[in-house]
Protein backbone atom coordinates (compact mmCIF):
# COMPACT_ATOMS: atom_id res chain seq x y z
CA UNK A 1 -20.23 22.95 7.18
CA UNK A 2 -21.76 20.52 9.68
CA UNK A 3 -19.79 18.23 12.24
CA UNK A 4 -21.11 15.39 10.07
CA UNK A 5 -19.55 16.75 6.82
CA UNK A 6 -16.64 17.97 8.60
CA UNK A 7 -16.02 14.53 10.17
CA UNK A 8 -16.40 12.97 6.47
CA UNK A 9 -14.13 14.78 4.68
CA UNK A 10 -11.28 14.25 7.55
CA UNK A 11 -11.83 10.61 6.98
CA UNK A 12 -11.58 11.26 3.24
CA UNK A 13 -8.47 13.05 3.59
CA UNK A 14 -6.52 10.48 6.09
CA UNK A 15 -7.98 7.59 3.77
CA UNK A 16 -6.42 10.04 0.67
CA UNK A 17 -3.16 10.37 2.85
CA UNK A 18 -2.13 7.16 3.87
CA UNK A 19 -2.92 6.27 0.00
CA UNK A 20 -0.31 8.67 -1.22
CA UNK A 21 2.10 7.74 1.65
CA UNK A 22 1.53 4.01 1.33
CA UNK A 23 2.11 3.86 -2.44
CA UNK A 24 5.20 6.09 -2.35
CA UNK A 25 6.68 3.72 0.31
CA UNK A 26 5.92 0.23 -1.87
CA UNK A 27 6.91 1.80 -4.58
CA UNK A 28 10.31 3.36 -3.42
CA UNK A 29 10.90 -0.05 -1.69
CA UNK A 30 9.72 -2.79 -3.96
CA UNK A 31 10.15 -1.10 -7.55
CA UNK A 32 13.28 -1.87 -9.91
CA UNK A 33 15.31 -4.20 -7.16
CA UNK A 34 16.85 -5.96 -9.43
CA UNK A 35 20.16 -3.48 -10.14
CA UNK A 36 23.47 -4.78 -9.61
CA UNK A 37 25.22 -5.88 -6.32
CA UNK A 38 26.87 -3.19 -4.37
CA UNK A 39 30.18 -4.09 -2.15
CA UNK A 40 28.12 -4.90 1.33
CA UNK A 41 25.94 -6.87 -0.85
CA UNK A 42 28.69 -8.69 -2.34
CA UNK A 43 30.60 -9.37 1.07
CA UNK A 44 27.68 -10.73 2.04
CA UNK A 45 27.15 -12.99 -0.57
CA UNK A 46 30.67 -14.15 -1.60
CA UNK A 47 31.72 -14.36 1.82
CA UNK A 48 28.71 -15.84 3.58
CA UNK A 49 25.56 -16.51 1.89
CA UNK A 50 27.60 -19.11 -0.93
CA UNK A 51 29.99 -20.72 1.77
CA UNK A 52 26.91 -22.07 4.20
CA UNK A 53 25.55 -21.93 7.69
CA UNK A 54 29.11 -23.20 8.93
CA UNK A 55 30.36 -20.14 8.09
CA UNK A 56 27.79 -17.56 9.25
CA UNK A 57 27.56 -19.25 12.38
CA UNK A 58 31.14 -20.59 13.49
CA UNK A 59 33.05 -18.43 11.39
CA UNK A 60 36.04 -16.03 12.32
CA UNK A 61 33.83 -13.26 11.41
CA UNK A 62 30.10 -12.07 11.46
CA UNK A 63 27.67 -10.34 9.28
CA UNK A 64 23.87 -9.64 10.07
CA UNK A 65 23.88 -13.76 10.67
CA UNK A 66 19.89 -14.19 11.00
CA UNK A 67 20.06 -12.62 7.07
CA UNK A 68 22.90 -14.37 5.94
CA UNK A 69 20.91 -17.80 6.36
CA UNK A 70 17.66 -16.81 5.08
CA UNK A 71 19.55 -15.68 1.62
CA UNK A 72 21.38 -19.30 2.26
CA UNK A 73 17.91 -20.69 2.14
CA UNK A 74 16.72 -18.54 -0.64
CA UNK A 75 19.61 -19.26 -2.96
CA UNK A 76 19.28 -23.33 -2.50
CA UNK A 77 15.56 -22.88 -3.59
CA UNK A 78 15.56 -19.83 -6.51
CA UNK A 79 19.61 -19.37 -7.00
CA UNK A 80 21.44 -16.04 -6.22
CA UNK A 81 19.22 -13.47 -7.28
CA UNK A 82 19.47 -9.76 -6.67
CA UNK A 83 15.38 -9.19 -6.15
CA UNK A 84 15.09 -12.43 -4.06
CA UNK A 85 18.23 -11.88 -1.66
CA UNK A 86 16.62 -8.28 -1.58
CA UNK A 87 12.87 -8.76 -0.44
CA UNK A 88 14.45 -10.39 2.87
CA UNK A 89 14.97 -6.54 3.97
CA UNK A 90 12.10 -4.64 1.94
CA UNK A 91 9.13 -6.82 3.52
CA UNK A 92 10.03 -7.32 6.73
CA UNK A 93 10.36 -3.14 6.14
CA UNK A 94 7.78 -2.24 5.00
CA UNK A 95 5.74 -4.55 7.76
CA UNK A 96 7.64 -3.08 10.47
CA UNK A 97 6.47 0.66 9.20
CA UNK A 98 3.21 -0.64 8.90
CA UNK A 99 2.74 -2.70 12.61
CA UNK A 100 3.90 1.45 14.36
CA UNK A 101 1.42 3.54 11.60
CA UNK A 102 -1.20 0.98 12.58
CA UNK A 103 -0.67 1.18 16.15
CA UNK A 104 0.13 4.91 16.42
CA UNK A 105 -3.45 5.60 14.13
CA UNK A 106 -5.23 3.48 16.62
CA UNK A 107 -3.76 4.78 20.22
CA UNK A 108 -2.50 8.15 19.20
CA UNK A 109 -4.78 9.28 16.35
CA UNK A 110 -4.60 9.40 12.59
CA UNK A 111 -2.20 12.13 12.24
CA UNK A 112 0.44 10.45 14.42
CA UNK A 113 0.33 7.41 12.55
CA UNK A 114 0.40 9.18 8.99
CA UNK A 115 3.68 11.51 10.11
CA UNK A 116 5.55 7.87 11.36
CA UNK A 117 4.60 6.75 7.83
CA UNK A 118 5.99 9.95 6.28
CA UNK A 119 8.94 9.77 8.12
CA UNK A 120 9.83 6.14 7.44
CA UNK A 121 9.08 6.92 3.82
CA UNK A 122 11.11 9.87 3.15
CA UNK A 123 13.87 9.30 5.38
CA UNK A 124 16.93 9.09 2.82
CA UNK A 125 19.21 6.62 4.84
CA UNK A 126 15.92 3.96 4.90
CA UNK A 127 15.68 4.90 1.50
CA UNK A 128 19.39 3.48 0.93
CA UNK A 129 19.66 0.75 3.29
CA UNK A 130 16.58 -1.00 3.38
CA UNK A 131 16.65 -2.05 -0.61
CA UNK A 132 19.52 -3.42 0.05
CA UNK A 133 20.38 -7.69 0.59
CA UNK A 134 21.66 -7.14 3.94
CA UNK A 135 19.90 -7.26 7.50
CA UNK A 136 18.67 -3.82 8.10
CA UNK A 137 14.85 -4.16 7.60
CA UNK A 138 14.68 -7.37 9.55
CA UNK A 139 15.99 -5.46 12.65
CA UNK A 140 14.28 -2.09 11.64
CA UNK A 141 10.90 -5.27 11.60
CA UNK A 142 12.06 -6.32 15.22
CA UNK A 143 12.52 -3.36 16.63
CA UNK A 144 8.88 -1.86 15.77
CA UNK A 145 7.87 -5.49 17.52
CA UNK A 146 9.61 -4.67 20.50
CA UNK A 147 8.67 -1.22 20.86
CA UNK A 148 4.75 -1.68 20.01
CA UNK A 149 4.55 -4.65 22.17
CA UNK A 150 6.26 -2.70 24.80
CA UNK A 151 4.62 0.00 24.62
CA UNK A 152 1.09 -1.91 24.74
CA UNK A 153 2.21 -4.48 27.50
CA UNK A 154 2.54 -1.49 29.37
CA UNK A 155 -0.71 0.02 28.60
CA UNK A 156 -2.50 -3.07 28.92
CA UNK A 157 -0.71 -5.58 31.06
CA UNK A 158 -0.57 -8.44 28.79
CA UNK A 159 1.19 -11.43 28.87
CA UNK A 160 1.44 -12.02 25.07
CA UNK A 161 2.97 -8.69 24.32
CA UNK A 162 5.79 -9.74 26.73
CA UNK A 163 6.28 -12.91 24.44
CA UNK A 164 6.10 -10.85 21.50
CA UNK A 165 8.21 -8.45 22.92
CA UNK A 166 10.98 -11.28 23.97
CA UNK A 167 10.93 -12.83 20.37
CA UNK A 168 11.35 -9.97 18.40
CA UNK A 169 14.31 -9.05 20.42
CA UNK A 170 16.06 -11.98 19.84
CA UNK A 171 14.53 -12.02 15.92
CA UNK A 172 16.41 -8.33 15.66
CA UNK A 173 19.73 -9.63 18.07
CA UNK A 174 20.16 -12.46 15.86
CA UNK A 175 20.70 -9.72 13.32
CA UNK A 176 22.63 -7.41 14.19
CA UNK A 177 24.24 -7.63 17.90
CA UNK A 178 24.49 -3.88 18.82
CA UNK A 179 20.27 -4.26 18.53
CA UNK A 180 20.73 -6.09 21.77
CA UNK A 181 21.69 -3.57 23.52
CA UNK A 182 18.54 -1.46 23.13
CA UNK A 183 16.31 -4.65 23.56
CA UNK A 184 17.83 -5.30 26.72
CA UNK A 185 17.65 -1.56 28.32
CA UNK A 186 13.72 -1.44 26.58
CA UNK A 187 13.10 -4.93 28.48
CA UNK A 188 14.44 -3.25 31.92
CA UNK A 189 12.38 -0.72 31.63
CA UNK A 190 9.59 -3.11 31.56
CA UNK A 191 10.49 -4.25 34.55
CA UNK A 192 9.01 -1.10 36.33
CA UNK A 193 5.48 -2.32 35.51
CA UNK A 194 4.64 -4.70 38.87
CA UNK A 195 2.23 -6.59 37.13
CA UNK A 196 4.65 -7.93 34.32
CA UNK A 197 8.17 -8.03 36.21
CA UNK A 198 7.54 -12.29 36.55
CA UNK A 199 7.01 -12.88 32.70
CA UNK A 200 9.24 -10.08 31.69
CA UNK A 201 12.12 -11.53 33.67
CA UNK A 202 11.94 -14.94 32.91
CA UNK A 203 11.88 -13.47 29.17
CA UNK A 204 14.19 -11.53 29.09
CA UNK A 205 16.84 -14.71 30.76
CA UNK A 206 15.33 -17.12 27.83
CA UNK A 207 16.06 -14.47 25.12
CA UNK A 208 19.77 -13.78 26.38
CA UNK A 209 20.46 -17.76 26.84
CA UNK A 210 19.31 -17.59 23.08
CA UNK A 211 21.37 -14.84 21.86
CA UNK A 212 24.57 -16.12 24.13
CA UNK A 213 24.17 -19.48 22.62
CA UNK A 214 23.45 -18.05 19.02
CA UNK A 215 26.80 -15.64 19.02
CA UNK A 216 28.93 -18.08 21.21
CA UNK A 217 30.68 -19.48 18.38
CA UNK A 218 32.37 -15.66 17.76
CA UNK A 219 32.01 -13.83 20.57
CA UNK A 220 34.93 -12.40 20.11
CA UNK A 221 34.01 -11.20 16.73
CA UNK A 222 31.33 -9.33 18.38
CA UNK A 223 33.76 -6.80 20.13
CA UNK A 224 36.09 -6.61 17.84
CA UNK A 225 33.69 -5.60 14.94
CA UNK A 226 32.93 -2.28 16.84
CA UNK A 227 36.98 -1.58 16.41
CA UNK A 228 36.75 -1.25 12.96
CA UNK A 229 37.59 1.91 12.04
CA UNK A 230 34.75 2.80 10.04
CA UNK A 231 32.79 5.69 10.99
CA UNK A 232 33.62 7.89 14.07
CA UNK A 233 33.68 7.95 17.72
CA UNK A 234 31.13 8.87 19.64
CA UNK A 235 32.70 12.03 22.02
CA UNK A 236 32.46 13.76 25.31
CA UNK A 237 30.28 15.90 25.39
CA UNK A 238 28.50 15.27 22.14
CA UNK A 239 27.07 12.15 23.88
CA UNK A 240 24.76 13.82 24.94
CA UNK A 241 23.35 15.01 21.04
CA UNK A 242 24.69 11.64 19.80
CA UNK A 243 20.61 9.95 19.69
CA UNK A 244 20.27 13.23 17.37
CA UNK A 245 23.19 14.17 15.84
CA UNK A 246 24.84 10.53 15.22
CA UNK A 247 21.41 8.63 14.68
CA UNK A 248 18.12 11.04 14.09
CA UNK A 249 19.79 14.10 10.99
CA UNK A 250 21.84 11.57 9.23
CA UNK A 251 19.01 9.44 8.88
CA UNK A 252 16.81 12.46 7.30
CA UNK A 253 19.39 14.62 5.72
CA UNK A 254 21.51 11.82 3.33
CA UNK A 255 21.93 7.96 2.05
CA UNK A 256 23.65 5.94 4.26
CA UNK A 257 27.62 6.41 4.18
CA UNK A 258 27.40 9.63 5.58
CA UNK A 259 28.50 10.87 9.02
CA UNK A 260 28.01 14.04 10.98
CA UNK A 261 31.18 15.53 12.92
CA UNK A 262 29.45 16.49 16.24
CA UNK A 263 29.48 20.15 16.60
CA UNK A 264 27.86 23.36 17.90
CA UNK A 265 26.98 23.81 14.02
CA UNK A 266 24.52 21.19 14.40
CA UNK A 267 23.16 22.16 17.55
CA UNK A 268 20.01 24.81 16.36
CA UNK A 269 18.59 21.07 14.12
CA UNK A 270 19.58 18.98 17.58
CA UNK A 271 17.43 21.31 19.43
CA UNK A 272 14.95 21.61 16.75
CA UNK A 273 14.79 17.98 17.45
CA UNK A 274 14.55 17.52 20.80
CA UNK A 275 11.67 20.38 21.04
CA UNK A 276 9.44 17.91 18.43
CA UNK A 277 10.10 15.19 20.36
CA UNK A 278 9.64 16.74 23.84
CA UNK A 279 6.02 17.74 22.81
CA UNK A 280 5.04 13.79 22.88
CA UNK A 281 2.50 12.51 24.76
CA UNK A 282 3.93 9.58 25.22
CA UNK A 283 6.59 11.00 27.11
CA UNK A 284 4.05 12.09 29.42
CA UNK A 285 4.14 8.65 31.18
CA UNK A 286 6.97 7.17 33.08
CA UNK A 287 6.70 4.00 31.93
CA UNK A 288 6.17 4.84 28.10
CA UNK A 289 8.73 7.16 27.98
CA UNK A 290 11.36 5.06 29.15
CA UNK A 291 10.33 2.22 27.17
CA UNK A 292 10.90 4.85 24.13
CA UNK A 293 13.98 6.36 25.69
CA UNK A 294 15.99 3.85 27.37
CA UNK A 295 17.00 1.78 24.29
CA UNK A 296 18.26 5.12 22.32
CA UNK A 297 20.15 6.17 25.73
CA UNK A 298 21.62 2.64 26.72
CA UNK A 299 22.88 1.69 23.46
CA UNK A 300 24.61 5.56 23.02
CA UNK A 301 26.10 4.90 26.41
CA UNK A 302 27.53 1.67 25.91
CA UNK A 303 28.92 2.65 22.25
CA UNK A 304 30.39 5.66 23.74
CA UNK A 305 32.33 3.71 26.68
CA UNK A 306 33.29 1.34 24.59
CA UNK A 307 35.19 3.45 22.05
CA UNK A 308 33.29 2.15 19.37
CA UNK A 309 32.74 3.07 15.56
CA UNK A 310 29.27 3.72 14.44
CA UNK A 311 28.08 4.95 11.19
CA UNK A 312 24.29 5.96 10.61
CA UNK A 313 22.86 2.86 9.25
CA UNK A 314 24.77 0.26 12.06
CA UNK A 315 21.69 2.20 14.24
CA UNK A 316 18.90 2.51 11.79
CA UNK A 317 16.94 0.18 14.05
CA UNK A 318 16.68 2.77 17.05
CA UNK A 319 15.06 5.25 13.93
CA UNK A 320 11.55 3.33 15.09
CA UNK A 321 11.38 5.07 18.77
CA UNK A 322 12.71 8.24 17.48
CA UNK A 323 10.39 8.55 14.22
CA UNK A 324 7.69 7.43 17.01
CA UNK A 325 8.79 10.47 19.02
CA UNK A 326 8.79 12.99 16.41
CA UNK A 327 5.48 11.70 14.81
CA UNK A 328 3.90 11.74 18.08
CA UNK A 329 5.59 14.86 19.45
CA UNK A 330 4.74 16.75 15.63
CA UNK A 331 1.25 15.65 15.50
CA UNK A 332 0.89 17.29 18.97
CA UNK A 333 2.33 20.55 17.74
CA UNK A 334 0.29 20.63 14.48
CA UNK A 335 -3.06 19.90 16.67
CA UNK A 336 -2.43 23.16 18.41
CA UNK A 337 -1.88 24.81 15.45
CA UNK A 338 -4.34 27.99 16.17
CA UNK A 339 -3.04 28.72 19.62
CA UNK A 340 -0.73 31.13 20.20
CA UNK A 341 2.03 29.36 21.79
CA UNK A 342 2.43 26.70 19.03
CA UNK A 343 2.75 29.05 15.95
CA UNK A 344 6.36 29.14 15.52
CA UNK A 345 6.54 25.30 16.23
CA UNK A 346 4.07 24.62 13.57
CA UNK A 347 5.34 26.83 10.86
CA UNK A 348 8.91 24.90 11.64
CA UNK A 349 7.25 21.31 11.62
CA UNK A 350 5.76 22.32 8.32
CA UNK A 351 9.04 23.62 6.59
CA UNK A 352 11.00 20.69 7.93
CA UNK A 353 7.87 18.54 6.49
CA UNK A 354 7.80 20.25 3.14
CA UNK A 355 11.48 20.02 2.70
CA UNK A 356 11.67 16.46 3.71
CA UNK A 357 9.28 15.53 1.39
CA UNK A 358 10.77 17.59 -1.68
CA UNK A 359 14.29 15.56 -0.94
CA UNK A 360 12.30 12.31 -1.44
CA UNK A 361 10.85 13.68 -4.83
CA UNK A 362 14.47 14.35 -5.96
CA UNK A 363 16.17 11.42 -4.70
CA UNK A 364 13.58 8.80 -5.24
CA UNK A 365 13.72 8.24 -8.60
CA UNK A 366 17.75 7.71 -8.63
CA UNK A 367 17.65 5.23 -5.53
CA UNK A 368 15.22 3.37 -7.40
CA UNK A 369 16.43 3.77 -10.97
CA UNK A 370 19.76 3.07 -10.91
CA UNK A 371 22.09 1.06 -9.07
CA UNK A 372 24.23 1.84 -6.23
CA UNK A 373 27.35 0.66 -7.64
CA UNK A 374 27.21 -0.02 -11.67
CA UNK A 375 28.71 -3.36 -11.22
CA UNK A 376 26.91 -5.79 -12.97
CA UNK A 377 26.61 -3.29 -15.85
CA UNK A 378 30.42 -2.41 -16.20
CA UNK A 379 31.04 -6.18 -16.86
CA UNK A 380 28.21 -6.72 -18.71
CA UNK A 381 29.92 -4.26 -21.36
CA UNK A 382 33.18 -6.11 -20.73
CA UNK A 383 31.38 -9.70 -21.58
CA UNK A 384 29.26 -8.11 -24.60
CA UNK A 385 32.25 -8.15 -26.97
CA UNK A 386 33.83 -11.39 -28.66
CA UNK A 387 36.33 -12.44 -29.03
CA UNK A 388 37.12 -12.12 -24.97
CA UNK A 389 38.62 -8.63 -24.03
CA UNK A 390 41.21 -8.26 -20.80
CA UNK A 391 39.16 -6.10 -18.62
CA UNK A 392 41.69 -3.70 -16.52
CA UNK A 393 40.52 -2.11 -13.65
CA UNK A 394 40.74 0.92 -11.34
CA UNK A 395 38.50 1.18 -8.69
CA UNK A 396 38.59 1.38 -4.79
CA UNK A 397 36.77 -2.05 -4.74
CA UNK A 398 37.92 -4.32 -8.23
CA UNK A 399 36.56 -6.96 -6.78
CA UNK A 400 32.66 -5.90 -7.54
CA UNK A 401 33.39 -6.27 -11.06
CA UNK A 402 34.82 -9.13 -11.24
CA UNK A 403 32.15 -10.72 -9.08
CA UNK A 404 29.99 -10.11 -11.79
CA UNK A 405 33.15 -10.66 -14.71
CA UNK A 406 34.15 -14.16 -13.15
CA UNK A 407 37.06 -14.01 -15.37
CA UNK A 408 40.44 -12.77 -14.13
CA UNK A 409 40.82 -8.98 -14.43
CA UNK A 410 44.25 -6.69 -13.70
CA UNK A 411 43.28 -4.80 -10.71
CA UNK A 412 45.19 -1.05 -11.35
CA UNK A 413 47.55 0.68 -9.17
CA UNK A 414 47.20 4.75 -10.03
CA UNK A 415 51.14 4.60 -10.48
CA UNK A 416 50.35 2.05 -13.06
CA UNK A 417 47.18 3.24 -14.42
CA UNK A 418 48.71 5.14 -17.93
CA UNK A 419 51.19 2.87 -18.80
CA UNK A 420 49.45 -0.88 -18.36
CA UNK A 421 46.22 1.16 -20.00
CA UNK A 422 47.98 2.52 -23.42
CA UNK A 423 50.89 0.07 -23.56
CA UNK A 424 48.68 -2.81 -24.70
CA UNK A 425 48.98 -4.43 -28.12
CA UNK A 426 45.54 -5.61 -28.02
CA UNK A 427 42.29 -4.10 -27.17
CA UNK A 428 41.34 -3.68 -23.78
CA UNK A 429 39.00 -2.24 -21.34
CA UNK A 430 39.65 0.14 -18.86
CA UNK A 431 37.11 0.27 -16.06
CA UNK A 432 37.45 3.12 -14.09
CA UNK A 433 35.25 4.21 -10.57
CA UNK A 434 36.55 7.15 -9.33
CA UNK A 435 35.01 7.24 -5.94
CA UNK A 436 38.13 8.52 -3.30
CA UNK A 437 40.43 7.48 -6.06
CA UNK A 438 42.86 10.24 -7.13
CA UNK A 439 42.53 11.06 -10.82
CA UNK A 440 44.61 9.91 -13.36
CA UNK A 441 45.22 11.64 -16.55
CA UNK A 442 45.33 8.76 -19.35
CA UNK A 443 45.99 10.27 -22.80
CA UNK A 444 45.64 7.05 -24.87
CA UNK A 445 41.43 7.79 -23.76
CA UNK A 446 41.75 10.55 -26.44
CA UNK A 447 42.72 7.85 -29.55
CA UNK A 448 40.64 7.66 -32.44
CA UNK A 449 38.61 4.28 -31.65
CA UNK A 450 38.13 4.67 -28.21
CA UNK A 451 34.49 3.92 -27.19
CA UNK A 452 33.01 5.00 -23.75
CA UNK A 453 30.19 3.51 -21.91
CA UNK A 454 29.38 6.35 -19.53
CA UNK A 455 27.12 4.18 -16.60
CA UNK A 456 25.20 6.07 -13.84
CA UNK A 457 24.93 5.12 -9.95
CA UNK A 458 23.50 7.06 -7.61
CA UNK A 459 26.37 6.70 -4.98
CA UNK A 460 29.60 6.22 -4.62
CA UNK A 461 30.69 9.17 -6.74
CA UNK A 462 27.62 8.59 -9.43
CA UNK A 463 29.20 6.92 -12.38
CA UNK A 464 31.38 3.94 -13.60
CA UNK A 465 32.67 4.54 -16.98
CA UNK A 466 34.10 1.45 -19.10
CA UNK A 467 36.34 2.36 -22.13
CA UNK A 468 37.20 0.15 -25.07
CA UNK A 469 40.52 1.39 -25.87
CA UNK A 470 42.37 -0.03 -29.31
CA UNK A 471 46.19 -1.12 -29.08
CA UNK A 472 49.12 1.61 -29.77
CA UNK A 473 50.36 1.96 -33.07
């Protein structure tokens, strides 16, 4: 075959690639968001989005704030709406994965830019979280900003990247506070580079005046929020695997809600890891790989003195430098695929490749598919009957259905579970989601007359069942 040829059909193929690639990640993102509310989603709407700017600005308590209004906005133009609420995360997404393939492609080479887009595809958590109506793709958006303007202000010196850099900090702090950290750290490193330490300072003090005067209302809210017991500590020593083992596998091994226990189980995949990521050539330079690694390192530090809970998707954002290391560091490997040294590397990129991409085939079609909590579709059975039908339910969150009921409900103790459910004189439904609820036995379910409406989710335990159960005789 001739150079010529050879050179055509590597275009074809990238061109073929980033096809496949870029329709599986529209697809997975933009396709079916219309399912029912999950609780986050619902917290954030019942709680924020329908009480007004007063409240996601000055309130007691804060949730991804810079969201919260834009849904605000969106509901006073289109009304509450599960697809409109949810394209506030999916775009901003999908043009965050798209501003680091672009620029990888151009500085690093095609192959670095197609493995970013892989990984941002496939990745399960991003799966989960970012078709969601909460803030996560905004800051996942901001944070490819910061790093790729970074990054190129300190290739090329140029004034506008610092700007660009400076707003999309703020755009991602705005969101979700612990994103400041890493901007911060990322704009330090910055510092390093002579040319820019004038506009990068003076940035860096107009972006924290804005973020001090946009949280000052709760600043307090801000600490305390990392005391919520939800998730686990970050521990010595596994502070020193936390950027893989608390941020990096949870991210490509499960959807969100998932935490790893820091261990020496997990430590042949940390150093799996960290041997991808050390072959990047970006870490080859001082300045690019702190701009990479200081973020990641400064934001583990602080959460780690601060005794503060994290769970996987509170960090999603930081996912951009380290799917930008492993890209970078993979397509490096794979290059130097014939030579000796890199066999066993290769042959490990390409099972970890082939089995991240076979978990996307399976889990795909559920994330998209169904909902995350059946919700909306346990009550609509409830409303569908006439006359009206007390709806009794038994759940670790009642409230979700009767967000969507907005009719009271009797929210179900397990002590109370058999005898409210077959003591009734009238038919009622029992609405039951079992997720970390213990089972109860209810042996009025096995009456003649008793209708089930068995409802899949693909999380939280993976159904909702609502049963029309007739009176005792």
């Amino acid at each position: 075959m001739t150079a010529h040829a050879s050179a055509r059909v590597t275009r074809l193929s990238t061109v073929a690639a980033y096809v496949v690639l870029g329709a599986a990640l529209v697809w997975s993102r933009l396709a079916e968001l219309g399912h029912s509310f999950w609780t986050d989603e619902i917290l954030m709407v019942s709680q924020y989005v329908r009480k007004g700017p007063h409240q996601i600005l000055a309130g007691p308590t804060l949730n991804h704030e810079l969201y919260a209004l834009l849904a605000w906005a969106t509901k006073a133009v289109v009304g509450e709406s599960e697809i409109a609420f949810r394209l506030w995360s999916v775009l901003p997404f999908i043009a965050g994965v798209v501003i680091v393939t672009w620029w990888l492609h151009a500085r690093l080479g095609a192959l670095s830019g197609l493995l970013f887009l892989f990984l941002a595809t496939v990745s399960p958590e991003l799966l989960d979280i970012t078709r969601q109506a909460r803030g996560y793709g905004i800051a996942f958006l901001a944070m490819s900003v910061v790093v790729v303007s970074a990054l190129e202000a300190g290739r090329s010196r140029r004034t506008d990247m610092v700007v660009a850099f400076c707003v999309s900090g703020v755009v991602g702090t705005w969101t979700l506070p612990q994103a400041g950290i890493a901007f911060l750290a990322t704009g330090c490193a910055l510092l390093a580079v002579r040319e820019l330490r004038r506009p990068v300072a003076v940035g860096l003090i107009l972006a924290a005046a804005a973020i001090i005067a946009w949280y000052a209302p709760h600043l307090g809210a801000v600490r305390s929020s990392s005391q919520i017991e939800d998730g686990v500590k970050i521990g010595f020593p596994w502070v020193l695997t936390a950027p893989i083992d608390q941020i990096l596998l949870p991210a490509l091994l499960w959807i969100d809600g998932t935490v790893i226990v820091a261990g020496v189980v997990w430590l042949p995949l940390v150093l799996l890891a960290a041997i991808v990521a050390a072959s990047s050539p970006l870490l080859r330079s001082r300045i690019s790989a702190w701009i990479l690694c200081a973020g990641i390192l400064a934001t583990v530090a602080v959460l780690w003195i601060g005794q503060a809970y994290i769970i996987p998707r509170y960090l999603s954002y930081l996912l951009v430098p380290l799917f930008v290391l492993m890209a970078t560091g993979a397509a490096s490997i794979l290059a130097r695929a014939a030579k000796r040294d890199a066999v066993l590397r290769t042959v490990a990129c390409l099972i970890v490749l082939g089995a991240l991409a076979f978990r996307f085939v399976l889990l795909a079609p559920d994330v998209v598919g169904l909902p995350r909590e059946a919700n909306r579709d346990a009550a609509e059975v409830v409303l569908s009957r006439e006359p009206p039908t007390p709806a009794l339910v038994y759940a670790r969150n009642p409230q979700n259905v009767g967000f969507y009921l907005n009719r009271p409900f009797v929210d179900l103790r397990q002590r109370d579970v058999r005898r409210i459910v077959c003591g009734q004189p009238a038919p009622v439904f029992y609405v039951v989601q079992p997720f970390t609820l213990a089972a109860v036995d209810v042996p009025c379910l096995n009456r003649p007359g008793v209708q089930d409406s068995h409802i899949r989710q693909y999380a939280r335990g993976g159904e909702t069942d609502v049963w029309l159960v007739p009176p005792s005789s």
